[in-house]
N, C-alpha and C. Protein backbone atom coordinates (compact mmCIF):
# COMPACT_ATOMS: atom_id res chain seq x y z
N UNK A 1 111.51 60.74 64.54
CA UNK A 1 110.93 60.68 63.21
C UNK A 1 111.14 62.03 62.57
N UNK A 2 112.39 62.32 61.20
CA UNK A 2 112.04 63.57 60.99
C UNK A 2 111.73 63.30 59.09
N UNK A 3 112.39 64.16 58.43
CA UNK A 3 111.90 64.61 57.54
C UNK A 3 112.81 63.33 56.66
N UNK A 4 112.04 62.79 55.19
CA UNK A 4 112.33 61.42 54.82
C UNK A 4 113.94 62.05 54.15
N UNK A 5 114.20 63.08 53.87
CA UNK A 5 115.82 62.84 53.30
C UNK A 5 116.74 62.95 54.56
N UNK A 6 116.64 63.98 55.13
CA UNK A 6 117.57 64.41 56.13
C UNK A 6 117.33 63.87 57.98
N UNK A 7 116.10 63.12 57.53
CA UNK A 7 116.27 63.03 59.08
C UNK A 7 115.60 64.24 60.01
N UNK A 8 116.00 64.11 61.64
CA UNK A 8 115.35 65.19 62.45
C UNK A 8 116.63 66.22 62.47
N UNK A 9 116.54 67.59 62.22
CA UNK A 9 117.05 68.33 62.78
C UNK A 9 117.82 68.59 63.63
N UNK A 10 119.10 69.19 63.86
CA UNK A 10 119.85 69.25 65.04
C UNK A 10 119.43 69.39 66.07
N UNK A 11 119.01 70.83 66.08
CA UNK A 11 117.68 71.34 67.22
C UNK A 11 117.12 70.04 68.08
N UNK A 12 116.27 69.58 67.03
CA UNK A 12 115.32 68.29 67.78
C UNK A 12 116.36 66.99 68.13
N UNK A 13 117.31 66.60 67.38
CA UNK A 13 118.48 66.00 67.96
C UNK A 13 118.75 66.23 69.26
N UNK A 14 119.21 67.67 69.61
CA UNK A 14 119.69 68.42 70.97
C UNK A 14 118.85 67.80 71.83
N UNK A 15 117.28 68.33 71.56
CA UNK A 15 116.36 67.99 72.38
C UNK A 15 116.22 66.56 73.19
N UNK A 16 116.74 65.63 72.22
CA UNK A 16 116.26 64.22 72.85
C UNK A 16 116.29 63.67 73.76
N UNK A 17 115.73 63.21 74.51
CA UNK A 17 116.03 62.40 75.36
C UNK A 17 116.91 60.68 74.98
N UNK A 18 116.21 60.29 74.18
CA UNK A 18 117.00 59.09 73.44
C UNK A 18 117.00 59.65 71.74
N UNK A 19 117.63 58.70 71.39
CA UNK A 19 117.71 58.45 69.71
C UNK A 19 117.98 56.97 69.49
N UNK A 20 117.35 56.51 68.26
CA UNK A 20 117.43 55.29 67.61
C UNK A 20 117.29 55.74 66.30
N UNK A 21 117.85 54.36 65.75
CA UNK A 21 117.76 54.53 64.40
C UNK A 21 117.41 52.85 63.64
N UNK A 22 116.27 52.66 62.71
CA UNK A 22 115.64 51.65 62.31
C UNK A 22 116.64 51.06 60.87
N UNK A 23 117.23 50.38 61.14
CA UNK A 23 117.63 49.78 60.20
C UNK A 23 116.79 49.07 58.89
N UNK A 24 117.80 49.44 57.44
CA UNK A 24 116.89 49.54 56.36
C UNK A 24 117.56 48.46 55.19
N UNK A 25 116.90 47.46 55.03
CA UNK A 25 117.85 46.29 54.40
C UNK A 25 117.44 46.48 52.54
N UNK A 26 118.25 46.10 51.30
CA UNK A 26 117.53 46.18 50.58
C UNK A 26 117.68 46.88 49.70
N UNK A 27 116.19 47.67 49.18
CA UNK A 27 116.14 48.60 48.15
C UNK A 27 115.59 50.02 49.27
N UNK A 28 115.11 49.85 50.20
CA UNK A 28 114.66 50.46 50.88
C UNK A 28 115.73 51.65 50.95
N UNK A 29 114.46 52.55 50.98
CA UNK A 29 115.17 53.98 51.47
C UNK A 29 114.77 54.76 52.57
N UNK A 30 113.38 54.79 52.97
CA UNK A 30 113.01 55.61 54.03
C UNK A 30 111.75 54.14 53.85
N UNK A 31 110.89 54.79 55.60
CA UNK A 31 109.73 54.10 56.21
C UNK A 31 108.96 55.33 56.24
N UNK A 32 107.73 55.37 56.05
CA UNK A 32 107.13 56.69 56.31
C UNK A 32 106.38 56.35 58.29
N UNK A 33 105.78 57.60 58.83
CA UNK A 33 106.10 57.01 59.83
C UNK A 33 105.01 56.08 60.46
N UNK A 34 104.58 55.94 59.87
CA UNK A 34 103.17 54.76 60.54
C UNK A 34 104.21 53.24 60.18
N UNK A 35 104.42 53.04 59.22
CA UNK A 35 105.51 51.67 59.57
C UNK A 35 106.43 52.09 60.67
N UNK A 36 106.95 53.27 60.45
CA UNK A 36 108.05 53.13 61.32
C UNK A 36 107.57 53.16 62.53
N UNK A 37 106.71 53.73 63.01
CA UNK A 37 105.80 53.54 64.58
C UNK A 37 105.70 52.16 64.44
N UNK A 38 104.82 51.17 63.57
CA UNK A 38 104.53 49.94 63.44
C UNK A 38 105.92 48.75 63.74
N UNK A 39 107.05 49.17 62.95
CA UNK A 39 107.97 48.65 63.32
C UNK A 39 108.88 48.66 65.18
N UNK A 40 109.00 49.87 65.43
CA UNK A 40 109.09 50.48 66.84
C UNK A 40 108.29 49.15 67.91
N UNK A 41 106.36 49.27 67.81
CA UNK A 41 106.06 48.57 68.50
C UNK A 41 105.85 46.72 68.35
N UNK A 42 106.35 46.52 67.06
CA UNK A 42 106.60 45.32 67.05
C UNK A 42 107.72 45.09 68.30
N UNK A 43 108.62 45.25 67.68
CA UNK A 43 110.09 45.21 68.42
C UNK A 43 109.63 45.69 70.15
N UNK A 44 109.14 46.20 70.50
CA UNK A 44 108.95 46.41 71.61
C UNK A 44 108.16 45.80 72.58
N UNK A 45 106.97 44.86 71.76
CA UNK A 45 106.32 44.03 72.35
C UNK A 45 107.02 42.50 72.07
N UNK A 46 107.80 42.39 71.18
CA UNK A 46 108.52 41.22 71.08
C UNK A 46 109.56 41.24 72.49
N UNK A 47 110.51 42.67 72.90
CA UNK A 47 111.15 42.24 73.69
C UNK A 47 110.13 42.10 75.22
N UNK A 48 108.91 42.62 75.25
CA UNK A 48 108.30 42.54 76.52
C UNK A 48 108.26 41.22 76.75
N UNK A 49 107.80 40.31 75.67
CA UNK A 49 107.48 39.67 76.17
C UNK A 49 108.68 37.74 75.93
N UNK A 50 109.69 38.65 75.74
CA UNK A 50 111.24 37.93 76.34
C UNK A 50 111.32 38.11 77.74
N UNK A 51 110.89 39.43 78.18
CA UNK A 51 111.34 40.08 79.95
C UNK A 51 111.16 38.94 80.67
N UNK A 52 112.32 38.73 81.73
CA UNK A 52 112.22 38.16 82.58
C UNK A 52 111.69 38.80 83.76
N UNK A 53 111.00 39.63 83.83
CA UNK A 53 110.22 40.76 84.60
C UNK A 53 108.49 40.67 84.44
N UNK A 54 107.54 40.70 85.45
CA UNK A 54 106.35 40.70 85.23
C UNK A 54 106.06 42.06 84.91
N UNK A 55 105.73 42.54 83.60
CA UNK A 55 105.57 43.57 83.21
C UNK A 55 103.81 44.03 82.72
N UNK A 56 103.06 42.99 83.04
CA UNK A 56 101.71 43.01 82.78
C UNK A 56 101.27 43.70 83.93
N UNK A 57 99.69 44.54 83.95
CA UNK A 57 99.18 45.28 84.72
C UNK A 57 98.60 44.27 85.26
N UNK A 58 98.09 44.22 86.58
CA UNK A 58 97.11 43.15 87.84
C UNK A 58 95.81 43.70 86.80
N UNK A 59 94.39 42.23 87.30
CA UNK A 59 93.69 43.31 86.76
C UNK A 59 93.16 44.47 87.22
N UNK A 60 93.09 44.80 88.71
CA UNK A 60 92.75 45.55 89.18
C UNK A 60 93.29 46.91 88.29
N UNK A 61 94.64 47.09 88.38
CA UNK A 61 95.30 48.31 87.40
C UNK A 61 94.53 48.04 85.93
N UNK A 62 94.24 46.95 85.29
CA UNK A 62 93.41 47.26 84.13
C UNK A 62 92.28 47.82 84.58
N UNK A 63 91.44 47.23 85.66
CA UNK A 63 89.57 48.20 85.73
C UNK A 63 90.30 49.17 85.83
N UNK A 64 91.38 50.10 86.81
CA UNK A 64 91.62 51.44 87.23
C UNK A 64 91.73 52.41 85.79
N UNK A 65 92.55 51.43 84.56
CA UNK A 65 93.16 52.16 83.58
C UNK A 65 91.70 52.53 82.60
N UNK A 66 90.89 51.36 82.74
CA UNK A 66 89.62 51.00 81.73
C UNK A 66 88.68 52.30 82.02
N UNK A 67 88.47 52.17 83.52
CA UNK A 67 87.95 53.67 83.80
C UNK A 67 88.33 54.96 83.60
N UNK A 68 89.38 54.78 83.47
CA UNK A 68 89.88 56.23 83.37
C UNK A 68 89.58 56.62 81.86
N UNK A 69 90.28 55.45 81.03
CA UNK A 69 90.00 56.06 79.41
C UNK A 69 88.79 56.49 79.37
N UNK A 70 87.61 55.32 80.07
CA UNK A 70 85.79 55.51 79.96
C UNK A 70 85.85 56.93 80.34
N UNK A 71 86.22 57.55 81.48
CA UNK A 71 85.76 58.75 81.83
C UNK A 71 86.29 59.90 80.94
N UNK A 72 87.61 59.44 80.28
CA UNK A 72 88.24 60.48 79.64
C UNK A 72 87.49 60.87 77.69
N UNK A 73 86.89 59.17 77.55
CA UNK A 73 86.50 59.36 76.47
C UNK A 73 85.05 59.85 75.91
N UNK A 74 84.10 59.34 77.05
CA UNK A 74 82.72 59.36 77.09
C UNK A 74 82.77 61.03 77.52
N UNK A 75 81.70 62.12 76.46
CA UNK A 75 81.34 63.19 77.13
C UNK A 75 80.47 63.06 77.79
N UNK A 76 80.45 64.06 79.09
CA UNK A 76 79.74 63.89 80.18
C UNK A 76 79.94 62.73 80.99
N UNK A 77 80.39 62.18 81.54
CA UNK A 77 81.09 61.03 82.28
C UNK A 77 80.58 61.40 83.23
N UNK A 78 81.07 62.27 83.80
CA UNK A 78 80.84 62.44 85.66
C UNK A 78 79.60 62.36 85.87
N UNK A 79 78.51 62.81 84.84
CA UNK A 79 77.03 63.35 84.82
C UNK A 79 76.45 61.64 85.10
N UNK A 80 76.97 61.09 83.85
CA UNK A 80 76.54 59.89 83.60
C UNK A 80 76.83 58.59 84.98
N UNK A 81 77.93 58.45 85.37
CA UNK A 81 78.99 58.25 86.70
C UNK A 81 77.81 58.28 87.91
N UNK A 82 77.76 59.98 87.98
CA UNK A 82 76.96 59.85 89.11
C UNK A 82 75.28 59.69 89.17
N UNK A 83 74.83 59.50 87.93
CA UNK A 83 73.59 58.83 87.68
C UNK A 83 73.52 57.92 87.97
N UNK A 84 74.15 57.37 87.62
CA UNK A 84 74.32 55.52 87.83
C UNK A 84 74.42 55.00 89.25
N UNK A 85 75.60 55.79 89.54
CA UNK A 85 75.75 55.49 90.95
C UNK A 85 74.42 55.88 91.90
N UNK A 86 73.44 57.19 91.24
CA UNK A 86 72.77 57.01 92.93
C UNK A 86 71.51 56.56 92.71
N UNK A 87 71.27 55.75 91.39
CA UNK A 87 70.40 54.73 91.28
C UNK A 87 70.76 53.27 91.87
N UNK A 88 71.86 53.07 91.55
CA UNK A 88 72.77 51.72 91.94
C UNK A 88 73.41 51.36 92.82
N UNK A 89 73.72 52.57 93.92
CA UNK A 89 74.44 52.12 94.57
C UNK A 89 73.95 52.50 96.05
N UNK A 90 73.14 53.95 96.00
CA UNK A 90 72.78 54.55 96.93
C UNK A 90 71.67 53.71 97.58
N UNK A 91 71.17 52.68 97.33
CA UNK A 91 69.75 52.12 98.16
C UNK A 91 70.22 51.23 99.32
């Protein structure tokens, strides 16, 4: 995503690991980048879910992932975590 006339920079070019480029039909001239993110994960959940590959998490990997955001998002987590636990779990 770089700047709406010119694009990203050589520099950041160099840098890439990949490059794409979003095709623009029309009158269209540029996407600013929240469509263009928006467009990106359309297309990306459309091809997931062509995959002939099980690409969904078990749920177990969802509780693992669910907790983690909980702990990462909630301040004081651990405090809270181990409250809980040695009311709840410790008897």
């Amino acid at each position: 995503f770089g700047a709406e006339v010119k694009g990203c920079s050589e520099q950041t070019l160099a840098l890439a690991d990949k490059k794409m480029k979003i095709p623009m039909y029309g009158f269209t001239e540029s996407f600013n980048l929240s469509v263009s993110v928006s467009l990106c994960l359309q297309h990306l959940t459309y091809k997931l879910r062509k995959a002939s590959f099980d690409w969904r998490m078990t749920e177990n990997e969802q509780d693992k992932a669910m907790l983690q955001w909980l702990r990462n998002s909630i301040k004081s987590s651990a405090q809270i975590e181990e409250e809980y636990l040695s009311k709840h779990c410790n008897k």
